[in-house]
N, C-alpha and C. Protein backbone atom coordinates (compact mmCIF):
# COMPACT_ATOMS: atom_id res chain seq x y z
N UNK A 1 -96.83 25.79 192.82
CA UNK A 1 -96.63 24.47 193.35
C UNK A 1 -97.96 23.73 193.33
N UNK A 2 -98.10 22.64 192.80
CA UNK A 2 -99.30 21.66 192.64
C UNK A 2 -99.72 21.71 194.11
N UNK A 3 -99.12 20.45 194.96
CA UNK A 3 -99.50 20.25 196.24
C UNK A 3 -99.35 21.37 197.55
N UNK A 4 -100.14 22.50 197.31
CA UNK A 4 -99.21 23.42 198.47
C UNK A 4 -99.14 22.98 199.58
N UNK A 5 -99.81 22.17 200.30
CA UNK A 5 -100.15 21.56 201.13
C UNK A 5 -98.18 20.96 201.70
N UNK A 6 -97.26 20.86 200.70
CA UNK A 6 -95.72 20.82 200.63
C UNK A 6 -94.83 21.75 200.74
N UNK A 7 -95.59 22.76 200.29
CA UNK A 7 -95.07 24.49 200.69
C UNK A 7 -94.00 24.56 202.01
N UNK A 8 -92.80 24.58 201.36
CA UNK A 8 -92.41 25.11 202.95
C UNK A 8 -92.54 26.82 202.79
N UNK A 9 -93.38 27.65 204.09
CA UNK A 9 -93.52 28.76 203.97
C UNK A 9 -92.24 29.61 205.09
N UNK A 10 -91.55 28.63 205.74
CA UNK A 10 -90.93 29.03 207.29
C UNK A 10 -89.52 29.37 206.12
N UNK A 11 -89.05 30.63 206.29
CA UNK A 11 -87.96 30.72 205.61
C UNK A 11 -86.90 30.31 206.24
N UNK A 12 -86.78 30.35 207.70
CA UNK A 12 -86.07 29.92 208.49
C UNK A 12 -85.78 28.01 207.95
N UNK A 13 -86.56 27.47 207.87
CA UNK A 13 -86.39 26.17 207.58
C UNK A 13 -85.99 25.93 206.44
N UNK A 14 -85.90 26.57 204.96
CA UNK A 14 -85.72 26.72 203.69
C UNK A 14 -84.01 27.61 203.99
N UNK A 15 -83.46 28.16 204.87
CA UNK A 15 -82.32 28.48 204.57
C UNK A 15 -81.35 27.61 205.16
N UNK A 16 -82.03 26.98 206.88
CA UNK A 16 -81.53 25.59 206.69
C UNK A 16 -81.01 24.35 206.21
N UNK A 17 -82.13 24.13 205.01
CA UNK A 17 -82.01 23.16 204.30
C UNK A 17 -80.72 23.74 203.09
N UNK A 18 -80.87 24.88 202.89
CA UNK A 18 -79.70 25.51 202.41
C UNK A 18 -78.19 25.31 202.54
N UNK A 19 -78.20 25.59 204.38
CA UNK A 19 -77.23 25.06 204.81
C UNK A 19 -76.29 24.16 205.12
N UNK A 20 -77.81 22.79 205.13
CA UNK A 20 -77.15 21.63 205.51
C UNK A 20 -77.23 21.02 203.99
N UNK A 21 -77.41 21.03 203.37
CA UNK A 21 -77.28 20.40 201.69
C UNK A 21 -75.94 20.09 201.35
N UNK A 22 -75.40 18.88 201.28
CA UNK A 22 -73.67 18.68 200.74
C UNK A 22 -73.55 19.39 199.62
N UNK A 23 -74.80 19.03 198.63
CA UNK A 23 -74.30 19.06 197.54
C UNK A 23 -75.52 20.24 196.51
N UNK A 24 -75.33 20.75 195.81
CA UNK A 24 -76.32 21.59 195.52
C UNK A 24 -76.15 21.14 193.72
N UNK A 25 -76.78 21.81 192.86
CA UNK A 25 -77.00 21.09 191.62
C UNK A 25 -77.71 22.92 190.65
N UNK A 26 -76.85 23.29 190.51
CA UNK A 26 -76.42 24.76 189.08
C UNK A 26 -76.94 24.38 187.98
N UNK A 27 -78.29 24.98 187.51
CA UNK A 27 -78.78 25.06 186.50
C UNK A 27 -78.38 26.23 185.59
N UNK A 28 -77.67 26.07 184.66
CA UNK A 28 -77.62 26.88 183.56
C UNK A 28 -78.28 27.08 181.80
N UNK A 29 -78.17 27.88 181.34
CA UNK A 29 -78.70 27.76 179.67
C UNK A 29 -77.38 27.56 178.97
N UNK A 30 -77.31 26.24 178.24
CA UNK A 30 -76.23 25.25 177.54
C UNK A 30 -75.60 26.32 176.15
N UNK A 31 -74.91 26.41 175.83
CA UNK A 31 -74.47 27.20 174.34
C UNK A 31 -75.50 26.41 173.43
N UNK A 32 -75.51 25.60 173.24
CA UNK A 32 -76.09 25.06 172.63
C UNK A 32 -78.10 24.97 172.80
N UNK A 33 -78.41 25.74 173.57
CA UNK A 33 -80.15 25.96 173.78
C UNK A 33 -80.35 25.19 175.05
N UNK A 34 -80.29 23.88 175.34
CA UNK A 34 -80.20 22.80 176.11
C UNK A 34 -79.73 24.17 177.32
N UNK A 35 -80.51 22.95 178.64
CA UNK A 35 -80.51 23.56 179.97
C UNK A 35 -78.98 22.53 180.20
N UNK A 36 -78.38 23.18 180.98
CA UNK A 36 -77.20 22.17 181.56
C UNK A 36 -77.79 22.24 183.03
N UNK A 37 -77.20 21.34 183.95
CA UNK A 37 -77.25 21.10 185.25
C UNK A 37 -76.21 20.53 185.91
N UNK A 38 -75.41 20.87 186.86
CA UNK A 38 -74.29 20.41 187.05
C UNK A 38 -74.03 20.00 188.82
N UNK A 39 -73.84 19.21 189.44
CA UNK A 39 -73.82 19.01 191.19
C UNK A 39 -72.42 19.76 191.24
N UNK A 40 -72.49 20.77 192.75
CA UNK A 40 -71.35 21.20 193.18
C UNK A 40 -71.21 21.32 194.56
N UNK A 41 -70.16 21.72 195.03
CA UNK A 41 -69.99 22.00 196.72
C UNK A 41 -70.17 23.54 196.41
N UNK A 42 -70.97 23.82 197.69
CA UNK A 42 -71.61 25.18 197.68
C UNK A 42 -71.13 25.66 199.38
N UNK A 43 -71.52 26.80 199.54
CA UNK A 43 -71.93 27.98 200.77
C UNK A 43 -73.36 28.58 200.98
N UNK A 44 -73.88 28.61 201.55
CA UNK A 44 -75.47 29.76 201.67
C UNK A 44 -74.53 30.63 202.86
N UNK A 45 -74.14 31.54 202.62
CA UNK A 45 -73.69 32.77 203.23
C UNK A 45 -74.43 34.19 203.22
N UNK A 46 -74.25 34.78 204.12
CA UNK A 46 -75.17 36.35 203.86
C UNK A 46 -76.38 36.28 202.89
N UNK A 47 -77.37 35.41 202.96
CA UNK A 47 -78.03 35.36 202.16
C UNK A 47 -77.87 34.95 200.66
N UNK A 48 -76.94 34.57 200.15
CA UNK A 48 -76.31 34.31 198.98
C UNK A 48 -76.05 32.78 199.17
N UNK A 49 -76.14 32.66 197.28
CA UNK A 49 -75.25 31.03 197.34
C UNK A 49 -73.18 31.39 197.01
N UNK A 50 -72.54 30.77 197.22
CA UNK A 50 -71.23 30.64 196.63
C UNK A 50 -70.74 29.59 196.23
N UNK A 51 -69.78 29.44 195.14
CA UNK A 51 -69.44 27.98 195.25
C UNK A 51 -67.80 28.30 194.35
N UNK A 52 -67.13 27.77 194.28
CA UNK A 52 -65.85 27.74 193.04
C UNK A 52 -65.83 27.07 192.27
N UNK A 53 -65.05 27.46 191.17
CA UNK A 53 -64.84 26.87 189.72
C UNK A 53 -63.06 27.40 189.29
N UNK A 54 -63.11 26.38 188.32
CA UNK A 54 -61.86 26.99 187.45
C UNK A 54 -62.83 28.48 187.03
N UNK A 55 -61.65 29.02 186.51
CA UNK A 55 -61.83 30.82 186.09
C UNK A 55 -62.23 30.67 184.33
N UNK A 56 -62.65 29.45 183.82
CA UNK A 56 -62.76 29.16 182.66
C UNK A 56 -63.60 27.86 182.49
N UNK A 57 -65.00 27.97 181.95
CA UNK A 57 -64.91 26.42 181.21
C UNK A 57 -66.92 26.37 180.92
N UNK A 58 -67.48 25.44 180.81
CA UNK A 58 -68.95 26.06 180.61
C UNK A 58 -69.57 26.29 181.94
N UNK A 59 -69.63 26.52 182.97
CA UNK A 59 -70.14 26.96 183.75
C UNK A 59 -69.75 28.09 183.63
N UNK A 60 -68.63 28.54 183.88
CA UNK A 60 -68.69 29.99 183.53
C UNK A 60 -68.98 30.99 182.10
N UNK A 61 -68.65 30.08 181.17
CA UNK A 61 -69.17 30.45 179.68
C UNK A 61 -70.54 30.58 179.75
N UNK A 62 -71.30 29.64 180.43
CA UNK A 62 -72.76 29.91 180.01
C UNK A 62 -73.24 31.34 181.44
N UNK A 63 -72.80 31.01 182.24
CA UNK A 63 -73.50 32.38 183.33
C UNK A 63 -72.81 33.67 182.71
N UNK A 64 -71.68 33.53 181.83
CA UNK A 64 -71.25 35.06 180.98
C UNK A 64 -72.53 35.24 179.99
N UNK A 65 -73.12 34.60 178.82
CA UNK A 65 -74.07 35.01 178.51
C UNK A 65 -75.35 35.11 179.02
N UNK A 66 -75.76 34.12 180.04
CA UNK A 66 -76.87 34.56 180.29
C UNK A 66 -76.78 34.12 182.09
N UNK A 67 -76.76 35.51 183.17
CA UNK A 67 -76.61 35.55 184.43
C UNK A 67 -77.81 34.71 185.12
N UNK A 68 -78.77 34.43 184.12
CA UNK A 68 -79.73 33.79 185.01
C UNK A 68 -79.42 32.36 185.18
N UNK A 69 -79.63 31.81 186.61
CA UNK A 69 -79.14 30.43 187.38
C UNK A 69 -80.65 29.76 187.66
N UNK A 70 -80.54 28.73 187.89
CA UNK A 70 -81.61 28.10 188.49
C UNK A 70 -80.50 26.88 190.00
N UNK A 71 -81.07 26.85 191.18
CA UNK A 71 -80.14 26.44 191.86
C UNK A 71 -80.91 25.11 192.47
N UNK A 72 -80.33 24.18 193.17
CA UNK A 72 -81.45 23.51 193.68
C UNK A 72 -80.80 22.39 194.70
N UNK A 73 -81.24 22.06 195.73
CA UNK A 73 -80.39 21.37 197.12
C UNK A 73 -81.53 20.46 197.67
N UNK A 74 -81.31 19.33 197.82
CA UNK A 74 -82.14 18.27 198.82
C UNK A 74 -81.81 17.69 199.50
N UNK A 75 -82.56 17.16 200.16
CA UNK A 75 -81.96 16.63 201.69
C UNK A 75 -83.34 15.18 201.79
N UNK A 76 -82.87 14.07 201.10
CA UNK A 76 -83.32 12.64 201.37
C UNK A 76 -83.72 12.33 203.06
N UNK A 77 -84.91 12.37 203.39
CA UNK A 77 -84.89 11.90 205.06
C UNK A 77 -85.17 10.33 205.28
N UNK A 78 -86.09 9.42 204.42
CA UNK A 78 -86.38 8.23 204.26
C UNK A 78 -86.55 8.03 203.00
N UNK A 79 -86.68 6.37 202.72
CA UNK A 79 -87.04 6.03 201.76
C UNK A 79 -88.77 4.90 202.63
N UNK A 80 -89.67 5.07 201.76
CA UNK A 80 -90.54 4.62 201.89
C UNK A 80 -90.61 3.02 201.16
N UNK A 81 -90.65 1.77 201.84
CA UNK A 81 -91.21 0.60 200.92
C UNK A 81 -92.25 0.72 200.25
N UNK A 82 -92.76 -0.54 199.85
CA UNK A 82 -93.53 -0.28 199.21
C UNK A 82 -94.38 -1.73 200.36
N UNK A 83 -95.57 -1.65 200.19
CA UNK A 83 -96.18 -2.68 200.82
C UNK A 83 -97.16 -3.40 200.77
N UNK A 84 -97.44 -4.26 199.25
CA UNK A 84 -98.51 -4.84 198.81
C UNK A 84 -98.89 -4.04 197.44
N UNK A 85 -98.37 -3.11 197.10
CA UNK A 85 -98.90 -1.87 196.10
C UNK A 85 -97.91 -1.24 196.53
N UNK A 86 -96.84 -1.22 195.01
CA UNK A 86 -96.49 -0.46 194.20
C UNK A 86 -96.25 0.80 194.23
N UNK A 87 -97.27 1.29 194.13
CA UNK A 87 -97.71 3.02 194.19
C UNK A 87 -97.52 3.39 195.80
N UNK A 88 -97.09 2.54 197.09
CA UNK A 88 -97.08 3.46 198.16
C UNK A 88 -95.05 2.82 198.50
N UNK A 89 -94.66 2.90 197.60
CA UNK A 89 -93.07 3.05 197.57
C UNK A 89 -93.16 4.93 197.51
N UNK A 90 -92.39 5.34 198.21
CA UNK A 90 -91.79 6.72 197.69
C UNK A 90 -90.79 7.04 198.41
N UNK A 91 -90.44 8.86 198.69
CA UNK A 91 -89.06 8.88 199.36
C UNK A 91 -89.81 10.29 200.21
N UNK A 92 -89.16 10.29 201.41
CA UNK A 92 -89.44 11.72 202.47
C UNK A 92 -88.02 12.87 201.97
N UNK A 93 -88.94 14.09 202.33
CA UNK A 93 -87.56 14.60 201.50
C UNK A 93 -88.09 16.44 202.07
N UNK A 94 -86.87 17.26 201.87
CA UNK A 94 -87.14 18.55 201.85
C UNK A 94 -86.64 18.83 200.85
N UNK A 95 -86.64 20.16 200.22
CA UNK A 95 -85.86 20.40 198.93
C UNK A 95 -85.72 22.14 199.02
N UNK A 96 -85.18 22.40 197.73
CA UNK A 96 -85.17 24.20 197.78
C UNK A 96 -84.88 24.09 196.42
N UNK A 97 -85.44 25.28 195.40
CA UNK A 97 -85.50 25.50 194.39
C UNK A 97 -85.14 27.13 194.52
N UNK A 98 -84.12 27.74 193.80
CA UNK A 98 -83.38 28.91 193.92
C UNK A 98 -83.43 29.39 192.34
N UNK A 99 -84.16 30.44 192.11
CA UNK A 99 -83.74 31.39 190.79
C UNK A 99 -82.88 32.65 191.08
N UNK A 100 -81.76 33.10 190.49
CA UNK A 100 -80.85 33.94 190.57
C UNK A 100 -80.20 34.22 189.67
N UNK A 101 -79.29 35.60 190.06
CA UNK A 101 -78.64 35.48 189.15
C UNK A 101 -77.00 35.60 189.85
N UNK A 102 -76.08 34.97 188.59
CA UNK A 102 -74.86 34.88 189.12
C UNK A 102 -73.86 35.19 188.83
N UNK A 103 -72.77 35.91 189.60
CA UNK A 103 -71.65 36.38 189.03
C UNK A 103 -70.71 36.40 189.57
N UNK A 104 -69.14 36.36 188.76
CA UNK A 104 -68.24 36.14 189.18
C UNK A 104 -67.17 37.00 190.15
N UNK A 105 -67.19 36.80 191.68
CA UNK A 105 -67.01 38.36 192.32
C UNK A 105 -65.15 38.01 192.29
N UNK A 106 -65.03 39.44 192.11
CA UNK A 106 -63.46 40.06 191.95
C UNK A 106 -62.79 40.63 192.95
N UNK A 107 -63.98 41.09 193.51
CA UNK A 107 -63.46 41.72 195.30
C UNK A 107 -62.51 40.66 195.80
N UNK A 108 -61.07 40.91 196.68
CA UNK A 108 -61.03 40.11 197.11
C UNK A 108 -61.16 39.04 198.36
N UNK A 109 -61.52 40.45 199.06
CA UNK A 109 -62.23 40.06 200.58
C UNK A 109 -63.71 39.36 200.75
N UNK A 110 -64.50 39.54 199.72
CA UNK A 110 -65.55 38.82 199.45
C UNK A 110 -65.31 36.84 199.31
N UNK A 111 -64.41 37.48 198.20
CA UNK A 111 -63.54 35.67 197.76
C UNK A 111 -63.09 35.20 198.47
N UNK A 112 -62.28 35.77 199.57
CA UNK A 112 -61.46 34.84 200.61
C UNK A 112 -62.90 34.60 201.71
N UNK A 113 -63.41 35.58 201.61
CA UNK A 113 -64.80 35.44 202.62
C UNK A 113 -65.54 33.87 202.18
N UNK A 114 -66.14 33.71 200.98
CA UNK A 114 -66.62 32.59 200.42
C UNK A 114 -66.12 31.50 200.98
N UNK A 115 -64.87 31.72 200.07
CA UNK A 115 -64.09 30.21 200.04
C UNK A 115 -63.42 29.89 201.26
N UNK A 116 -63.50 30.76 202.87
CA UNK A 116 -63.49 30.32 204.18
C UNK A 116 -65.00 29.17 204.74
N UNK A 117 -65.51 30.10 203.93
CA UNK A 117 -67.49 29.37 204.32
C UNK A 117 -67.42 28.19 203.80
N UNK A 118 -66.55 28.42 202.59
CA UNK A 118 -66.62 26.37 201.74
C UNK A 118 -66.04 25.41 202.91
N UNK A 119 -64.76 26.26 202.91
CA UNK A 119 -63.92 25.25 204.24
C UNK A 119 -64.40 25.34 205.17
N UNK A 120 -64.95 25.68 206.26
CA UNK A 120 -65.96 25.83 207.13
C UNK A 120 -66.66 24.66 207.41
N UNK A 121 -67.69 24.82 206.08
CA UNK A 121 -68.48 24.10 205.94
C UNK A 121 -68.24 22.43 205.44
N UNK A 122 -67.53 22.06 204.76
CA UNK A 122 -66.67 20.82 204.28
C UNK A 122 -65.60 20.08 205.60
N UNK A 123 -65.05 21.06 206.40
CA UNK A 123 -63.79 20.66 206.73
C UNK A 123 -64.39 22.10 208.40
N UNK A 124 -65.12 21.36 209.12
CA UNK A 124 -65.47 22.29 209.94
C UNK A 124 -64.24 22.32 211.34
N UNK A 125 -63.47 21.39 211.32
CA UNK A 125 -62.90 20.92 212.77
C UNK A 125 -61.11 21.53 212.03
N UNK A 126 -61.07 22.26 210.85
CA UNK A 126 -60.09 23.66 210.40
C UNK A 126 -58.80 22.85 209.71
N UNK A 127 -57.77 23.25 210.58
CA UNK A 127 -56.45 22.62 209.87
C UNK A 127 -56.24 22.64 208.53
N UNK A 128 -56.65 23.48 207.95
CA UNK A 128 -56.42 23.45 206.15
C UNK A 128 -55.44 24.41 206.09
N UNK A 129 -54.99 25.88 206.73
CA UNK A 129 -54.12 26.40 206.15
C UNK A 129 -54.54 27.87 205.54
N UNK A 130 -53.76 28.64 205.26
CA UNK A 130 -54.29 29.89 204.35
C UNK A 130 -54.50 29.50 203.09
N UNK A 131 -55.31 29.98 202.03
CA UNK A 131 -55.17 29.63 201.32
C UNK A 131 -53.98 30.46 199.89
N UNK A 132 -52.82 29.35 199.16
CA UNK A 132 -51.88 29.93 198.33
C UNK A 132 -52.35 30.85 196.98
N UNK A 133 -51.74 31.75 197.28
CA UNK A 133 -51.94 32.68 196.36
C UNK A 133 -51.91 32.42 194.69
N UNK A 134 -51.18 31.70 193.95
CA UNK A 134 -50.98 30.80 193.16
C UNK A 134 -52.41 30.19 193.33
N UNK A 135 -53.26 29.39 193.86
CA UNK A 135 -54.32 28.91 193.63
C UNK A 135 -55.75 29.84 193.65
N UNK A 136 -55.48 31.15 194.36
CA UNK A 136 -56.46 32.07 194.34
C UNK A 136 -56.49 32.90 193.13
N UNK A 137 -55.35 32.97 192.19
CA UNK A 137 -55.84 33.55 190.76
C UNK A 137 -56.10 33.01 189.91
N UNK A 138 -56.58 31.27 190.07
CA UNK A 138 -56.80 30.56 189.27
C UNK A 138 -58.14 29.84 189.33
N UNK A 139 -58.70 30.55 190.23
CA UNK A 139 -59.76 30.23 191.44
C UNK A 139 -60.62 30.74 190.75
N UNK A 140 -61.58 30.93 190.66
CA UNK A 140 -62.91 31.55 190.23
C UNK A 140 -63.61 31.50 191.51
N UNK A 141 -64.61 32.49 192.33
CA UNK A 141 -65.49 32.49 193.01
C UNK A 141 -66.96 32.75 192.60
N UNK A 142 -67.79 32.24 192.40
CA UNK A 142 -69.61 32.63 191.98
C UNK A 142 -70.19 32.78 192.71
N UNK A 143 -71.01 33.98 192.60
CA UNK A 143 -71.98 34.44 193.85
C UNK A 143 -73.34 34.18 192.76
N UNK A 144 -74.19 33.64 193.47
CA UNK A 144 -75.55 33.48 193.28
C UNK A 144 -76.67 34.72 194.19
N UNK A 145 -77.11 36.00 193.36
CA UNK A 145 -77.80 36.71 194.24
C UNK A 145 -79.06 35.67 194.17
N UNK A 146 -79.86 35.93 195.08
CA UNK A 146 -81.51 35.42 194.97
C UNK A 146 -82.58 36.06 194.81
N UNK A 147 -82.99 35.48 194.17
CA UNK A 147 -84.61 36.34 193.46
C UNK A 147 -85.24 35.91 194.44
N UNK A 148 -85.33 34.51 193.75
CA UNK A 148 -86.65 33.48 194.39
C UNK A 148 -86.60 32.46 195.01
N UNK A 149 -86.77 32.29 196.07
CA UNK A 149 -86.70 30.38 196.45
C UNK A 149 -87.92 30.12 197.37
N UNK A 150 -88.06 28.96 197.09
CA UNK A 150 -88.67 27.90 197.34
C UNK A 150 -88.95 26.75 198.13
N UNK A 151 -89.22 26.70 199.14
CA UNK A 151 -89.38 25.22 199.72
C UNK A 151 -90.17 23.85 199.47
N UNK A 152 -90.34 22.97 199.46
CA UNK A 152 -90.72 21.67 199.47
C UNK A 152 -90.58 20.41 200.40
N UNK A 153 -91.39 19.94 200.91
CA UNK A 153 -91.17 18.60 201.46
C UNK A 153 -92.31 17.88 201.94
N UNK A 154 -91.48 16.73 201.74
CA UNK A 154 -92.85 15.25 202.29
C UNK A 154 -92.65 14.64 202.94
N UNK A 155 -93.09 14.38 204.34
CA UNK A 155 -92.26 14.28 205.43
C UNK A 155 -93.43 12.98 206.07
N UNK A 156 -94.00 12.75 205.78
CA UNK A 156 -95.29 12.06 206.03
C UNK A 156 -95.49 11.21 204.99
């Protein structure tokens, strides 16, 4: 990291930001060489990321050849004007940068485990229902183990 001085070192605060992130953003390697990157609704559960997909399509084509992920979640706190100069516009922010790897779990107590944490987390005040069986074999679940992550922020 250039500025360490941005380092978040508190892991506690980096799994946070984990938590509260709507939206998280799946880096993959494209069939084609090209990095893809894609925004999704996620989980940070047991230490892990989760998220769903159809059981088919390039997100899952590309983590079949190559399991390595790059993951990544921010959390916007201000936007800074600018005030006479240009250069002191910017934005306050925390972030998390996640390398892993990811795979598609088959267990099925794991899967219903996940995709409770999605609803949980999306839809916290419940009323959704069990989920239909018919939609759970069509379901894909991805677990993201973690290597590495990262904190960041500019809060000042």
């Amino acid at each position: 990291m250039r500025q360490a001085k941005r380092e978040i070192r508190d892991k506690d605060v980096i799994e946070g930001i984990l938590r509260d992130s709507p939206v998280g953003r799946l880096g993959t390697m494209g069939r084609d060489g090209y990095p893809m990157v894609k925004p999704l609704n996620f989980v940070y559960l047991d230490g892990r990321i989760y998220f769903h997909s159809a059981r088919e399509g390039e997100k899952i084509a590309d983590m079949a050849r190559d399991d390595r992920v790059c993951f990544e979640v921010d959390l916007a706190v201000a936007f800074v004007k600018a005030v006479g100069d240009p250069c002191g516009a910017g934005c306050l922010y925390r972030s998390v940068i996640v390398r892993g790897r990811a795979r598609v779990v088959e267990e099925r107590d794991e899967r219903l485990k996940a995709l409770k944490g999605l609803m949980e987390k999306y839809q916290p005040e419940g009323g959704y229902g069990a989920f239909p069986e018919e939609k759970l074999a069509i379901t894909a679940v991805v677990r993201i183990d973690i290597v590495e992550m990262t904190g960041k922020e500019r809060l000042a």
